[in-house]
Protein backbone atom coordinates (compact mmCIF):
# COMPACT_ATOMS: atom_id res chain seq x y z
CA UNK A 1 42.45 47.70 -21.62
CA UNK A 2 41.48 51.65 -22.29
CA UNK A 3 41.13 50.35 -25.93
CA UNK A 4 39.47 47.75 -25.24
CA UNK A 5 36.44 48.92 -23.02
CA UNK A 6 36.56 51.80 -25.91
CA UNK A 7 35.81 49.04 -28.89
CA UNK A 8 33.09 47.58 -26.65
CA UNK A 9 30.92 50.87 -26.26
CA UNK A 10 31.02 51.40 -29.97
CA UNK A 11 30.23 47.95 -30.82
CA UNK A 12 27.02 48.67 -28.24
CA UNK A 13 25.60 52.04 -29.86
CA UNK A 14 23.65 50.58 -32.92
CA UNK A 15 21.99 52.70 -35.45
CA UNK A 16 17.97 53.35 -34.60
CA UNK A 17 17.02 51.23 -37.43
CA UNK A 18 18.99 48.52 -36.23
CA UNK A 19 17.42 48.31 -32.68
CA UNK A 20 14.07 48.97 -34.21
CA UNK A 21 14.22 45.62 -36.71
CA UNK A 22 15.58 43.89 -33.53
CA UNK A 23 12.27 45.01 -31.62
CA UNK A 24 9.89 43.96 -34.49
CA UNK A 25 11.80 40.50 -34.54
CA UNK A 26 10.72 39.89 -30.62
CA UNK A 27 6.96 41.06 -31.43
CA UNK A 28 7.19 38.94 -34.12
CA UNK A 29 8.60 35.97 -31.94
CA UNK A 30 6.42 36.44 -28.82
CA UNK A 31 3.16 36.81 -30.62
CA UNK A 32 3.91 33.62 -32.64
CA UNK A 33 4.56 32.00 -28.77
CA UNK A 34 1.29 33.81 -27.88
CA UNK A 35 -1.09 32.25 -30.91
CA UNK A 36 0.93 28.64 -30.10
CA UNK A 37 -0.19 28.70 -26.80
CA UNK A 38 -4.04 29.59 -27.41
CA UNK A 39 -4.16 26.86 -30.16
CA UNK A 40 -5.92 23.96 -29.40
CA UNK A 41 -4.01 20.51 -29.10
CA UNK A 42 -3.79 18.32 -31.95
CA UNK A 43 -6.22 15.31 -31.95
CA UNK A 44 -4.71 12.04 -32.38
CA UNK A 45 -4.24 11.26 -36.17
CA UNK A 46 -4.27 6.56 -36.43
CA UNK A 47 -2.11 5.43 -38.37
CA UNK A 48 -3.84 3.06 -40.59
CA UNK A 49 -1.39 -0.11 -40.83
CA UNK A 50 -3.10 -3.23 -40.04
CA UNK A 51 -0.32 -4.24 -37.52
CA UNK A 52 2.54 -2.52 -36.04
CA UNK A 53 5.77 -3.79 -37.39
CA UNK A 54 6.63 -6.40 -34.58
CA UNK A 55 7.88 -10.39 -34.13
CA UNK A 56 4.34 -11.20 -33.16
CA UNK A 57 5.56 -14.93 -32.76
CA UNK A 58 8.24 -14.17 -29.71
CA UNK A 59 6.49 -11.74 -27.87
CA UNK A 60 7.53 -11.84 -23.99
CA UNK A 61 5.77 -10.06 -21.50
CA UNK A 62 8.04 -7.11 -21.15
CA UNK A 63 6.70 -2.60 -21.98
CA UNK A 64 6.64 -2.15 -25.62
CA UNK A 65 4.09 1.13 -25.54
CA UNK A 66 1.71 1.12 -27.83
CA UNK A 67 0.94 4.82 -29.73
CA UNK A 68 -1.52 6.86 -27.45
CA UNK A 69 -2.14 6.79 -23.71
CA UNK A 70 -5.40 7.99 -22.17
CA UNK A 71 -5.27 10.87 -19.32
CA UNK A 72 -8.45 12.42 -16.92
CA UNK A 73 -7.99 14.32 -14.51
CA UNK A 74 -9.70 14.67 -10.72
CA UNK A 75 -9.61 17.92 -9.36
CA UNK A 76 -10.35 18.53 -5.46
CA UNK A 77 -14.26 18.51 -5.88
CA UNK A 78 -13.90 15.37 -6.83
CA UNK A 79 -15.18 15.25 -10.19
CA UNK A 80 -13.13 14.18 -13.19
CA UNK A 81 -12.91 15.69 -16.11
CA UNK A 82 -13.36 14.42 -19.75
CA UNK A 83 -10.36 12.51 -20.54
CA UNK A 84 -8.05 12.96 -23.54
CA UNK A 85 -5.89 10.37 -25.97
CA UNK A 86 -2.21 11.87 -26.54
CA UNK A 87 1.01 10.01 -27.10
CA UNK A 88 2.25 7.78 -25.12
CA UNK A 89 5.09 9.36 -22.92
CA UNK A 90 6.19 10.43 -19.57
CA UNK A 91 4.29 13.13 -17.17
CA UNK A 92 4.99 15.21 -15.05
CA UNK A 93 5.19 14.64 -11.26
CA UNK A 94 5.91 16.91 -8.04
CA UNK A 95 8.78 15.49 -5.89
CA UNK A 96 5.74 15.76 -2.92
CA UNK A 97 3.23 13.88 -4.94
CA UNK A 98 0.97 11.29 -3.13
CA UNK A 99 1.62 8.53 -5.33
CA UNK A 100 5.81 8.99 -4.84
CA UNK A 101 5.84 9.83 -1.00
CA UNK A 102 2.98 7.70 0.34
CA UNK A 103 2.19 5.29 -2.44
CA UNK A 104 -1.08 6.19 -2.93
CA UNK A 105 -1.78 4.67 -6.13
CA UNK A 106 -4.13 1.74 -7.41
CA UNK A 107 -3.87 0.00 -11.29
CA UNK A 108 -5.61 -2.73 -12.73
CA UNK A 109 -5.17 -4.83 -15.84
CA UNK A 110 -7.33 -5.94 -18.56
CA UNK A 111 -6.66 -7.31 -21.87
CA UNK A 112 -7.70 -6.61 -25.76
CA UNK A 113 -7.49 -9.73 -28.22
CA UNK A 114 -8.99 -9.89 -31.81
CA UNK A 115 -11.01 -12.11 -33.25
CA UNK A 116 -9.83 -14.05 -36.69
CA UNK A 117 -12.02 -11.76 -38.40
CA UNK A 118 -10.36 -8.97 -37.15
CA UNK A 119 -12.40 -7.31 -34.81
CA UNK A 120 -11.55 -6.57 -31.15
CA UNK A 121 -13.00 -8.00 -27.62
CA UNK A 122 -12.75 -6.67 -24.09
CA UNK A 123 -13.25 -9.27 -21.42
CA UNK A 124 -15.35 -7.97 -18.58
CA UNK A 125 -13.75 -4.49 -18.24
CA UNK A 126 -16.88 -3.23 -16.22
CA UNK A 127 -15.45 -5.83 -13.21
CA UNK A 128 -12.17 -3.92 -13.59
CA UNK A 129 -14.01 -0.64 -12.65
CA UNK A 130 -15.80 -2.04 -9.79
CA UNK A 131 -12.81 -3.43 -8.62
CA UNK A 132 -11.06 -0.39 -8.61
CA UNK A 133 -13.56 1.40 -7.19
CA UNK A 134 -13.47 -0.47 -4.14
CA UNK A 135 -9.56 -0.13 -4.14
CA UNK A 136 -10.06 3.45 -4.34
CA UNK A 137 -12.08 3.21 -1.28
CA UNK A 138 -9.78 1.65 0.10
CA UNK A 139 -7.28 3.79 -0.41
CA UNK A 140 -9.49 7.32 0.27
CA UNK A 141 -9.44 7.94 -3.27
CA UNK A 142 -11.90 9.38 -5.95
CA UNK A 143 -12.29 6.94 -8.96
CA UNK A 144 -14.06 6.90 -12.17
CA UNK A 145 -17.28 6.04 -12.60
CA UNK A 146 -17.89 2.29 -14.38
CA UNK A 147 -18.87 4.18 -18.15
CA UNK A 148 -16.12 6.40 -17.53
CA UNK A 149 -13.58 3.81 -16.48
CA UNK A 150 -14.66 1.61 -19.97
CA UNK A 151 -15.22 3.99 -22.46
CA UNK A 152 -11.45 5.16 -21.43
CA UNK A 153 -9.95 1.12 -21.68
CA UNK A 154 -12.12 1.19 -25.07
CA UNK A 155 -10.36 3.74 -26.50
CA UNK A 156 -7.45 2.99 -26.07
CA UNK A 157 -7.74 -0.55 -27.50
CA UNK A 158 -9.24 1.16 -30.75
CA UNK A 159 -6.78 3.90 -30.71
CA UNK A 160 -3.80 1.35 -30.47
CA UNK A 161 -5.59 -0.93 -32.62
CA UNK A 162 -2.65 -2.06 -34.84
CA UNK A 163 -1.01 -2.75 -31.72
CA UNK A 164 -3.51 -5.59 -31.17
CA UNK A 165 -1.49 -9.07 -31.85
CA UNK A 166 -3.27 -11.19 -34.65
CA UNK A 167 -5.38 -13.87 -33.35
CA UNK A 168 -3.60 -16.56 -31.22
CA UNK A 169 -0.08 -14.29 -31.23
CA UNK A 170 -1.15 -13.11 -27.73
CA UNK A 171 -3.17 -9.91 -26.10
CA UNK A 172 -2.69 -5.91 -25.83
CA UNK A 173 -2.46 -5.59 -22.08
CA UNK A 174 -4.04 -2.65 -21.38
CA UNK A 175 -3.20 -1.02 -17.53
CA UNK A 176 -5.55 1.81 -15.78
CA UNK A 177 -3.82 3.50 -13.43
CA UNK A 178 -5.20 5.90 -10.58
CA UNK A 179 -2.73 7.61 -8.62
CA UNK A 180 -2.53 10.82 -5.89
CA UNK A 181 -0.79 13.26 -8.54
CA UNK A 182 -0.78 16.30 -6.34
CA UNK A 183 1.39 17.66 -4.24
CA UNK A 184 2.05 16.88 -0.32
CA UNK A 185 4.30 16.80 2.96
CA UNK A 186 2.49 15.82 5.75
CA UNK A 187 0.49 12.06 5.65
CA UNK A 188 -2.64 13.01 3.71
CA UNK A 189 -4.62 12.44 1.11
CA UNK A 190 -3.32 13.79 -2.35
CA UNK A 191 -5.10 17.03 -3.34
CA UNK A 192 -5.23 15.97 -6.97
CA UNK A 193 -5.88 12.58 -9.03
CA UNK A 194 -4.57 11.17 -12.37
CA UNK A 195 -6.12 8.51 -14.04
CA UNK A 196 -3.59 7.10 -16.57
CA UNK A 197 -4.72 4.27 -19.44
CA UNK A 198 -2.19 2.95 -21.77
CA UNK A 199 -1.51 -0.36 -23.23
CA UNK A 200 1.40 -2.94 -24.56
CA UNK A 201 1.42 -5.81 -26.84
CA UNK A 202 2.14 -9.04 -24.39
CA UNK A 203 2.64 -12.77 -24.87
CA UNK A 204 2.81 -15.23 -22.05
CA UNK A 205 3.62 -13.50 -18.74
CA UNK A 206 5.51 -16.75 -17.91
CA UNK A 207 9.03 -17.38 -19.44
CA UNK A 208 7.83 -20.72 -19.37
CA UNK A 209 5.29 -20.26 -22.28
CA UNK A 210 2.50 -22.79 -21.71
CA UNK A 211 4.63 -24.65 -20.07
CA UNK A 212 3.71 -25.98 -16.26
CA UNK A 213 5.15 -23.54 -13.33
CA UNK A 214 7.33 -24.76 -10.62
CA UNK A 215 6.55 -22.41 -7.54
CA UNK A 216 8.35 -22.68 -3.81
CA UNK A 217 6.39 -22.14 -0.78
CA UNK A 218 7.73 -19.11 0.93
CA UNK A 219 7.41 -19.27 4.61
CA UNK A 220 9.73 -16.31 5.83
CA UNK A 221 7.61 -13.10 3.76
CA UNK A 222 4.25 -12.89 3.67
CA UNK A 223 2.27 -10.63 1.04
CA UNK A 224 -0.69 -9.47 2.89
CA UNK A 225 -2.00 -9.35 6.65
CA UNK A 226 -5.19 -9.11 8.21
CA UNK A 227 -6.62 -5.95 8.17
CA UNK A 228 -4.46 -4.51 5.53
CA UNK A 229 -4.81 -3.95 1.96
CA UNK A 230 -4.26 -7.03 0.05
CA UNK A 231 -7.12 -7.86 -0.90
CA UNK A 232 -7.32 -4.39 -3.15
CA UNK A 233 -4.50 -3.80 -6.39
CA UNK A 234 -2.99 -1.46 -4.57
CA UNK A 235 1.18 -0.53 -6.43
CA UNK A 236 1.97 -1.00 -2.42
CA UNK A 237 1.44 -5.07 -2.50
CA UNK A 238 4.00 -5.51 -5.14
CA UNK A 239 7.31 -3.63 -4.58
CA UNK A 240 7.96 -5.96 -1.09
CA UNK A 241 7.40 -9.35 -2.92
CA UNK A 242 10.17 -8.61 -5.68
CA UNK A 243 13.01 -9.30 -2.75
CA UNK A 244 11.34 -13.16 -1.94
CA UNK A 245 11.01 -13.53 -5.96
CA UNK A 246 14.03 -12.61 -6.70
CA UNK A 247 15.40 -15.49 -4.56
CA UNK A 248 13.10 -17.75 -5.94
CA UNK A 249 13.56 -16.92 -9.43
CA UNK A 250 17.42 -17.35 -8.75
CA UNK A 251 16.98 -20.71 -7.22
CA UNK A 252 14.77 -21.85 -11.22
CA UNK A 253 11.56 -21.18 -9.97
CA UNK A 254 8.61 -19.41 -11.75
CA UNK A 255 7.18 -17.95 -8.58
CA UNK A 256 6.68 -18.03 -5.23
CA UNK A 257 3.71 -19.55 -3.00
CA UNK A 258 2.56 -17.04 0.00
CA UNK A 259 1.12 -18.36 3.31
CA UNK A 260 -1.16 -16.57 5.46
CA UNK A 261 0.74 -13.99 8.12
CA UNK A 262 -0.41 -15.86 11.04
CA UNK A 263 -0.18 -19.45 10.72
CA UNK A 264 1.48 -19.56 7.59
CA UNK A 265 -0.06 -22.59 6.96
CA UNK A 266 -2.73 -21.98 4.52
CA UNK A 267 -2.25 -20.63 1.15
CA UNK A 268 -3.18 -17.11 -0.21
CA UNK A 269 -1.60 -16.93 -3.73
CA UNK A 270 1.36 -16.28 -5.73
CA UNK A 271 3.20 -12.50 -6.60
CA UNK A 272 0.72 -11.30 -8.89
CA UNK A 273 -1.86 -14.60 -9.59
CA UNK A 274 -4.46 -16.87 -7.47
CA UNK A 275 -4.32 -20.37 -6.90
CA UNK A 276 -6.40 -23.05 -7.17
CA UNK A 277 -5.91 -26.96 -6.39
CA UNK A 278 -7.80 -29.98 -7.95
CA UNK A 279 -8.54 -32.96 -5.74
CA UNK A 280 -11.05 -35.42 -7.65
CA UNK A 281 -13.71 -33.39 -9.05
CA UNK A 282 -13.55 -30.96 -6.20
CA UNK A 283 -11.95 -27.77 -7.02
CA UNK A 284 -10.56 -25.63 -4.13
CA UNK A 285 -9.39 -21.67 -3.94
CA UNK A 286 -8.39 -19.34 -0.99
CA UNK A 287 -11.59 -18.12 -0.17
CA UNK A 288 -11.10 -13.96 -0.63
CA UNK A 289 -11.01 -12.63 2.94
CA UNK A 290 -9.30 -9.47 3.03
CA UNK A 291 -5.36 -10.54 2.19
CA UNK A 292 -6.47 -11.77 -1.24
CA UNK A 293 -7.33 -10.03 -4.55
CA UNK A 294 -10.29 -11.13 -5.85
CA UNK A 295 -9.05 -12.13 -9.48
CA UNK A 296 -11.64 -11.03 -12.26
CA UNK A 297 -10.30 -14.08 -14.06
CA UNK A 298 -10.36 -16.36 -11.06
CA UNK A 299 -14.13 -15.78 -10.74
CA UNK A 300 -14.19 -16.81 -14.78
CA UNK A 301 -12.48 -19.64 -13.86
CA UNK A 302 -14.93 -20.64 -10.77
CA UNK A 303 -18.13 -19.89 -12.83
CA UNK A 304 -16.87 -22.29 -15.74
CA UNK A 305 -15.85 -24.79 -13.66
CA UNK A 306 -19.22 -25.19 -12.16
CA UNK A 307 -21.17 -25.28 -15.28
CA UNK A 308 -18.67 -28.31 -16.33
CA UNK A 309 -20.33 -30.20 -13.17
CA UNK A 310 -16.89 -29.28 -10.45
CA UNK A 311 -17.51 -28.46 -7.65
CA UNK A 312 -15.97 -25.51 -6.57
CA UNK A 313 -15.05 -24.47 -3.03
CA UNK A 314 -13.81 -21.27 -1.40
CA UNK A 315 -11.99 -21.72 1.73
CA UNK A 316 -9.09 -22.07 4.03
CA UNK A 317 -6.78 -23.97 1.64
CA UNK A 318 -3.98 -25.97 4.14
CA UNK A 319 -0.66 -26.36 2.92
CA UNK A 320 -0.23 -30.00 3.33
CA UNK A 321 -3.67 -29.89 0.74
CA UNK A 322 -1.52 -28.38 -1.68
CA UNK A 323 1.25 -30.98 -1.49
CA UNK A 324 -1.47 -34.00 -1.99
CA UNK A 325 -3.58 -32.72 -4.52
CA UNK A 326 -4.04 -33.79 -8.32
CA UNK A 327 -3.71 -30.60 -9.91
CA UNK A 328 -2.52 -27.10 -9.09
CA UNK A 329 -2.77 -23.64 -11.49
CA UNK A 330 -2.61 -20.25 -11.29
CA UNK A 331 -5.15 -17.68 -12.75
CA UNK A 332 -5.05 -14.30 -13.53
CA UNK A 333 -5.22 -11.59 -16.32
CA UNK A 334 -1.71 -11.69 -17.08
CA UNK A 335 -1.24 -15.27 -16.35
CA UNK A 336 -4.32 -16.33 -17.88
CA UNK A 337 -5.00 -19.89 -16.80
CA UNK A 338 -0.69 -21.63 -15.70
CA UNK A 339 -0.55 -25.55 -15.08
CA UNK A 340 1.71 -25.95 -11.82
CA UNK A 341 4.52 -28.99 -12.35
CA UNK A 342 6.03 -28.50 -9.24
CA UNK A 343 5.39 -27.35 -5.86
CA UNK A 344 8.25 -27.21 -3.27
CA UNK A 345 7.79 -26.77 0.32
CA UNK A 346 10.64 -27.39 2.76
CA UNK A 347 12.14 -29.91 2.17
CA UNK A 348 9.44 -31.60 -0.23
CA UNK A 349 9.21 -31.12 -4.20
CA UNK A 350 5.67 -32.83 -5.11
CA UNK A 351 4.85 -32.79 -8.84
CA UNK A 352 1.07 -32.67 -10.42
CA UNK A 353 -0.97 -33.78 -13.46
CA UNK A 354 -0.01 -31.32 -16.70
CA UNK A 355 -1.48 -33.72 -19.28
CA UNK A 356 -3.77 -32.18 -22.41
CA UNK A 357 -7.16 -33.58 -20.76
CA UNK A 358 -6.35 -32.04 -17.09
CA UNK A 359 -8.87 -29.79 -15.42
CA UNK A 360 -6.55 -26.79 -16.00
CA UNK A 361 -5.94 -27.55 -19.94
CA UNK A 362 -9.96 -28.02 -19.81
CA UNK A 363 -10.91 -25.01 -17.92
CA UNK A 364 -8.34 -23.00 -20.14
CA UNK A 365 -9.75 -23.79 -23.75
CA UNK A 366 -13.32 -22.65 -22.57
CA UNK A 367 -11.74 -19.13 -21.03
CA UNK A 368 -9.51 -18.12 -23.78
CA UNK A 369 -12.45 -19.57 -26.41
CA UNK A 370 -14.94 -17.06 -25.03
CA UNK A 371 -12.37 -14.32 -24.42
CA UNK A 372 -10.97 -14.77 -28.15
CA UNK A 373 -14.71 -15.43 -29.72
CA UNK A 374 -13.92 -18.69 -30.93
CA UNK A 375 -16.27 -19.68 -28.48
CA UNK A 376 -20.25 -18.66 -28.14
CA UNK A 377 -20.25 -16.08 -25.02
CA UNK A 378 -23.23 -17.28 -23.76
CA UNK A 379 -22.77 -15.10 -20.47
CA UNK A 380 -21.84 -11.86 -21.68
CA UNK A 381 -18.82 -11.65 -20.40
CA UNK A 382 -17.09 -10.02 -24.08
CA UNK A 383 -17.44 -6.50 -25.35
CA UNK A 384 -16.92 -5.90 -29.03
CA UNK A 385 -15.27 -2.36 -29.97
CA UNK A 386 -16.82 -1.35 -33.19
């Protein structure tokens, strides 16, 4: 042991010039770490291949990230600051933050397609901001303003550009996302704000395809009550309808049908789409009072239909409507416009009109036509990234 502890204090007493290279090699290191950390960070460099290499003809509707993300932050004056493209990845979060302990968080989605020439269209992204503006109200929130909010979905889509599937192969879903990123304990408002963009090639949201839904009438949950926040995209109205779709989805439906929270006999809309119902030439929808989102494409949808002579009606849909109507489909950005097959409510299964020529099929060609630019937009509804 003597021996031992003897080796050990030689091995320790260096010569100078050893100790002194050993010195210059930490100066060296640390003012290397020094320079790294006053250099500015690297701009996004595109990659210029026309399309990413994917099966553009089986795409689902499941997260395959496209290259950058967009990030802006809100500090506690309230004012954002200019936002920045890096690569897509993960951030970083306090255990306390708003969004994680109190859900205070609010997304929306909007969609990129391209053109057979090439070129790429946004479809009424300045409704997105609005939308989540008055979300963010909801929710005590800052938000970006409406040029800030586009320009930021706009580059993204240009940034992720080879992301975008070729015409007719489907959409890059793009997803804002505003959340409480700072840190607290007690129920408050967050201190902070992130405002997240990024983006994913998508097909139909449907397994289905094009194919008609069949959707069960849920009468034990409800999605929304009166005087809550349903009628805003808050991330809080989705978690508690994934137990109720589950069961539907395990039964072979597509989704599931929501009643209001006090009758529950009149319709609101499905998990993540609105609802309309043909009867003759009369087309009716929930009317939007508070427990329903007021779907960007759904008010497409309404607009078209009355320039094609419908008439279109927004109102207190009863269920027993539903079950004797012509026609029934689902709108929404995701969705996009979904024929309904079947509707099931208690102990009733009621099919519907999915021929080529129904009003859904109709209402359909004219909304993709216009978002895709195979048809005039006559109502400036399309922005073209150049």
């Amino acid at each position: 042991m003597i021996n031992t502890l003897s080796s050990l204090r030689k091995s320790l007493v260096l010569p100078l010039h050893v100790h002194i290279r050993t010195l210059q090699s930490f100066s060296k290191y640390n003012a290397q770490a020094a320079s790294a950390l006053r250099e500015e960070p690297k701009k996004p460099t595109y990659q210029d291949d026309e399309y990413a290499d994917l099966d553009w003809d089986n795409l689902g509707f499941g997260l395959t990230p496209a290259d950058y993300m967009y990030v802006m932050k809100c500090s506690k004056d309230g004012e954002f600051t200019k936002g920045e493209l890096s690569r897509f990845g993960n951030i970083q979060l306090s255990p306390s933050a708003g969004v994680l302990n109190y859900g205070q968080a609010i997304y929306e989605g909007t969609k990129a397609q391209r053109k057979e020439n090439g070129k790429l269209l946004l479809f009424r992204p300045d409704h997105n901001a609005v939308r989540m503006q008055i979300g963010a109200e909801r929710m005590l929130m800052p938000s970006p303003s409406v040029d800030q909010f586009v320009d930021a979905v706009k580059q993204i889509a240009f940034a992720n550009k080879r992301w975008v599937p070729p015409s007719g192969k489907g959409s890059l879903y793009i997803r804002p996302l505003l959340m409480g990123s700072g840190p607290v304990l007690g129920l408050a408002p967050a201190p902070e704000y992130t405002f997240i963009v990024y983006a994913s090639p998508v097909g139909n949201y449907f397994k289905e395809g094009i194919a008609a839904l069949n959707l069960y009438v849920e009468e034990e949950y409800v999605r929304a009550a009166p005087g809550g926040a349903g009628g805003v995209k808050s991330i809080t109205n989705y978690a508690p309808v994934l137990k109720a779709l589950s069961r539907a989805k395990s039964r072979g439906f597509s989704d599931i049908l929501y009643l209001d929270a006090v009758k529950k006999k009149y319709l609101e809309e499905a998990s993540s789409c609105n609802v309309f119902v043909v009867k003759g030439r009369t087309i009716s929808t929930p009317a939007t009072n508070g427990t329903i989102l007021e779907g960007i494409t759904r008010k497409s949808v309404m607009e078209i239909a009355s320039d094609q002579g419908y008439q279109v009606v927004e109102k207190a849909v009863h269920v027993d409507e539903v079950m004797n109507a012509d026609e029934v489909f689902c709108t929404g950005t995701a969705v996009g416009v979904a024929p309904v097959g079947t509707i099931t409510y208690q102990d009733k299964r009621v099919g519907y009109e999915t021929v080529d020529e129904s009003v859904c099929q109709k209402l359909r060609s004219v909304l993709v036509g216009i978002q895709t630019g195979t048809i005039e937009d006559t109502k400036g509804w399309v922005t073209c990234i150049n």
